[in-house]
Protein backbone atom coordinates (compact mmCIF):
# COMPACT_ATOMS: atom_id res chain seq x y z
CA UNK A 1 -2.11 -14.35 -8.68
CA UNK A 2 -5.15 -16.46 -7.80
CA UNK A 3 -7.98 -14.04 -8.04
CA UNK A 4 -9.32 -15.74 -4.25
CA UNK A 5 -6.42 -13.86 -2.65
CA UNK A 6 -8.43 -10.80 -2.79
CA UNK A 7 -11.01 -12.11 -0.98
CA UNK A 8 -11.69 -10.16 2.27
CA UNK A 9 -8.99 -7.60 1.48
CA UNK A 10 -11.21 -4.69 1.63
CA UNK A 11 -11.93 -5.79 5.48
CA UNK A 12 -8.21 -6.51 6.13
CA UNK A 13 -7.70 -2.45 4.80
CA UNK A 14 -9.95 -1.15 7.07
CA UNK A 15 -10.12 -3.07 10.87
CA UNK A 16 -6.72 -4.69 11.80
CA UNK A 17 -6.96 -8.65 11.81
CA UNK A 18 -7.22 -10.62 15.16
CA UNK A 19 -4.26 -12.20 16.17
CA UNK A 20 -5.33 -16.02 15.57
CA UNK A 21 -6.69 -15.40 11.81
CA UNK A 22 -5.62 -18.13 9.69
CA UNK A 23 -3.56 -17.07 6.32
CA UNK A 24 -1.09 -18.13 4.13
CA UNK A 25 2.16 -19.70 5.19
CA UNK A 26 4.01 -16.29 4.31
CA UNK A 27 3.90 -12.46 3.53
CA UNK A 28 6.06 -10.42 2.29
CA UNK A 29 6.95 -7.02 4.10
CA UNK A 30 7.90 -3.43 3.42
CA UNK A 31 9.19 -1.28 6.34
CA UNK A 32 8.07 2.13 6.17
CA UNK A 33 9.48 4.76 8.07
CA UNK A 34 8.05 8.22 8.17
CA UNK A 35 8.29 11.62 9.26
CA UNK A 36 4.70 11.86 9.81
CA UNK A 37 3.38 10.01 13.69
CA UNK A 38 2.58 6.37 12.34
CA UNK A 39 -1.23 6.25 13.55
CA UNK A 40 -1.29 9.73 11.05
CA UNK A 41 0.51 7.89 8.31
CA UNK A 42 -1.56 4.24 9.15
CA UNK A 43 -5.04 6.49 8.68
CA UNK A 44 -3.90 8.16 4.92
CA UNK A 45 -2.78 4.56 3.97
CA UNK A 46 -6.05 2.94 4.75
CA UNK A 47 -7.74 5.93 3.16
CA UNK A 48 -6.08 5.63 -0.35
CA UNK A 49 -5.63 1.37 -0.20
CA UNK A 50 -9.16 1.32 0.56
CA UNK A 51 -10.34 3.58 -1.95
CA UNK A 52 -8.39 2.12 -4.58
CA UNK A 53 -9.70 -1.50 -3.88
CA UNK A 54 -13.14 0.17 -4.17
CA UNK A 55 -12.27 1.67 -7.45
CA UNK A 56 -10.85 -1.77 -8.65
CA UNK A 57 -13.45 -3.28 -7.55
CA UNK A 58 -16.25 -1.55 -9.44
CA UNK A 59 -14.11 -1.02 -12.37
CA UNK A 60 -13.85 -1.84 -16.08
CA UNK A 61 -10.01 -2.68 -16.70
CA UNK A 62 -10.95 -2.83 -20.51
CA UNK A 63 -11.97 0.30 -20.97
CA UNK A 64 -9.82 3.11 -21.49
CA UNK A 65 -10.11 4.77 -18.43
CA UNK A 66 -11.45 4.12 -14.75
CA UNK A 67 -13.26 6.39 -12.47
CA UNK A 68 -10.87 8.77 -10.18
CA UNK A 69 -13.47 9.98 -7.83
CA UNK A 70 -13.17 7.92 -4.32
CA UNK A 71 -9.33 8.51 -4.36
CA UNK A 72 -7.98 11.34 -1.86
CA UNK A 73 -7.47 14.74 -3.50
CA UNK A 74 -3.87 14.68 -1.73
CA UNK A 75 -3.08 11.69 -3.44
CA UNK A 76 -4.72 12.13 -7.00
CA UNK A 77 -2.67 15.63 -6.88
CA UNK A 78 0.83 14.51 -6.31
CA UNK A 79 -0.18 11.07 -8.69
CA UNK A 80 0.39 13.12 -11.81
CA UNK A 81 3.43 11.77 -13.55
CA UNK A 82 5.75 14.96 -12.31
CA UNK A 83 7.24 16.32 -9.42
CA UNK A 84 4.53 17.96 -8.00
CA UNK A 85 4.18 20.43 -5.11
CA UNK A 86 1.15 19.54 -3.85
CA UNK A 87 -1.02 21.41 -1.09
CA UNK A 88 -0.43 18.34 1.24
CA UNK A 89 3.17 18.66 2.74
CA UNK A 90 3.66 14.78 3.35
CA UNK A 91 2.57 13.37 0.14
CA UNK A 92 4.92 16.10 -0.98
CA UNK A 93 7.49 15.31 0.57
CA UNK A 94 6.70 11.44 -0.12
CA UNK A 95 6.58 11.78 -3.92
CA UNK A 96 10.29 13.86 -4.03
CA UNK A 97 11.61 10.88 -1.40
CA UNK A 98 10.30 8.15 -4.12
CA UNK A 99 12.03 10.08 -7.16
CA UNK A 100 15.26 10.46 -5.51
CA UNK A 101 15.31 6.74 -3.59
CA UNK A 102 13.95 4.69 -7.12
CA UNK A 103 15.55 7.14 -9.52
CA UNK A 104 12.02 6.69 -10.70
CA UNK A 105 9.17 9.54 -11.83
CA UNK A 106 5.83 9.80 -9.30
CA UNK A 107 2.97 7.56 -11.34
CA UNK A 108 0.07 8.86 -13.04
CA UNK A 109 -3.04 8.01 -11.55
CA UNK A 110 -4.20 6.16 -14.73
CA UNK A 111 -1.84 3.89 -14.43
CA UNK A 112 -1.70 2.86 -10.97
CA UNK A 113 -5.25 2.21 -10.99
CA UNK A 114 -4.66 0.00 -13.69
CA UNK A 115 -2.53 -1.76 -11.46
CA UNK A 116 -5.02 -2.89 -8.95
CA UNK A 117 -6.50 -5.01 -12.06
CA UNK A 118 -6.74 -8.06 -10.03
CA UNK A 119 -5.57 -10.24 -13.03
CA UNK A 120 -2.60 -8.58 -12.99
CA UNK A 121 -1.68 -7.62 -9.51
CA UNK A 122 0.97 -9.90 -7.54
CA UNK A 123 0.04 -9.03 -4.36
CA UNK A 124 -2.73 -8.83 -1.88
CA UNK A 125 -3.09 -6.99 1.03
CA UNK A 126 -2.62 -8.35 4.42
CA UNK A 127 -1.90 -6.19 7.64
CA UNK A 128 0.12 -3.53 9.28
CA UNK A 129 1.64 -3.41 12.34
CA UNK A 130 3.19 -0.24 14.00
CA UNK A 131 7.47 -0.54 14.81
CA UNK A 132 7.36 2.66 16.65
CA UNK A 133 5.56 6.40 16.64
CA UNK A 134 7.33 6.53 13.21
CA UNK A 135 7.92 3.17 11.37
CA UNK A 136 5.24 0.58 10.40
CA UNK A 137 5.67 -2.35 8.67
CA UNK A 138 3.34 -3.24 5.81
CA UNK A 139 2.17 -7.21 4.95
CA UNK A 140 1.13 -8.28 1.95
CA UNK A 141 0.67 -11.63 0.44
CA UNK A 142 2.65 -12.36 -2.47
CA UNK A 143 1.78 -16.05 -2.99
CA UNK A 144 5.44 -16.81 -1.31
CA UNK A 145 6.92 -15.24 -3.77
CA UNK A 146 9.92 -12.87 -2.86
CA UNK A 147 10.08 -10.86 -6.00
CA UNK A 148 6.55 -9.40 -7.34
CA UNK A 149 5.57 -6.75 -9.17
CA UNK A 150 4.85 -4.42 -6.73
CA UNK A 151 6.29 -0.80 -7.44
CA UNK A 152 2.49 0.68 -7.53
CA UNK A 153 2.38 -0.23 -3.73
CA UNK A 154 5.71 0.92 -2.75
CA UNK A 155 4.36 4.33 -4.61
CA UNK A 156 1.95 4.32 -2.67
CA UNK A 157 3.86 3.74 0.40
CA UNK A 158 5.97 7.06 -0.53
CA UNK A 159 2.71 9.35 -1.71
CA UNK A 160 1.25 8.72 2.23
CA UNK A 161 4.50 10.26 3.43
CA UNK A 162 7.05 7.61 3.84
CA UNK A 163 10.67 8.55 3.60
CA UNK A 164 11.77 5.07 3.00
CA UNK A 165 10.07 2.11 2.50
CA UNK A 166 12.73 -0.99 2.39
CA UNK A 167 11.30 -4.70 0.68
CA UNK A 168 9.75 -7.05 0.50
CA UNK A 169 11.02 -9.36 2.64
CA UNK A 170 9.34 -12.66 2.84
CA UNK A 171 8.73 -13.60 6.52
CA UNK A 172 6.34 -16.60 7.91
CA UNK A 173 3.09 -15.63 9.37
CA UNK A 174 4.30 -16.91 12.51
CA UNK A 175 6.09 -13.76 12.91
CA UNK A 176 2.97 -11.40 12.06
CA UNK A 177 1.28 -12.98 14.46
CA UNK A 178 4.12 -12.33 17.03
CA UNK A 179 3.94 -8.81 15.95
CA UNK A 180 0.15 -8.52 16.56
CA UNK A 181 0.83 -9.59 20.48
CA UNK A 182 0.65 -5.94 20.85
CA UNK A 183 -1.47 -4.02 18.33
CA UNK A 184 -1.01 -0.94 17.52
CA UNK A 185 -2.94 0.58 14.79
């Protein structure tokens, strides 16, 4: 992915676009539905997406390691390669809902930091728009492309408290805009 798709991302993580912002053609989507209120569940997303982009963006993907401290203590807990119990119920609960839906084990923190190498990532965030008090639907741009590499988002999708997170589905940025005619979050 062209490393000018990450350009403004940081500000599209942490204010919600305007509805007549000009972007590519079309995003792919993940619907996320949760157990959590959606404006609870839109405010830990932000949190860790942000801080990760921070991370990525101050970090050295050739060294060996990269620095852990602006992620959330919630997160960085249940991010340990096991089936955690964690002191935070949702990302709990998120984490055991991502084993059992992907057959898959929760990621190490290591490595899905190293994921937000922007050389390597295949998607870029976008937007969010709220469904209902418990489903959101997550944009991202994937350069058109309807299968990415994108299982380090959908983790993190599950660690914020999702209990499913279907996608992506390509849709045309006609239809975000549609969706922003009454912003939520």
């Amino acid at each position: 992915m062209s490393v000018r798709k990450f350009v403004g991302e940081l500000e599209r993580v942490e204010s919600s676009l305007a509805q007549g912002t000009e972007g590519p053609p079309v995003l792919a989507t993940f619907l996320v539905t949760t157990s959590m209120d959606a404006v609870d569940y839109v405010a830990r997303f932000r949190a860790v997406l942000s801080a990760a982009i921070r991370t990525a963006n101050q970090a050295d993907f050739d060294s060996e390691t990269i620095s852990e401290a602006l992620i959330p203590d919630w997160f960085a807990e249940v991010t340990c390669g096991s089936i955690a119990v964690g002191r935070d119920d949702e990302a709990s609960s998120g984490s055991r809902h991502y084993v059992s839906r992907r057959g898959e084990e929760p990621w190490e923190l290591q490595d899905w930091l190293f994921c937000f190498d922007p050389q390597l990532r295949g998607w870029a965030w976008w937007d969010l728009t709220r469904l209902s008090h418990s489903t959101v639907l997550l944009w991202v741009d994937s350069s058109g492309e309807p299968a990415f590499p994108c299982e380090e988002f959908r983790w993190l999708a599950y660690a914020c408290g999702a209990k499913n997170v279907d996608g992506p589905v390509v849709r045309r940025l006609s239809e975000w805009r549609q969706s922003r005619q009454d912003p939520a979050t």
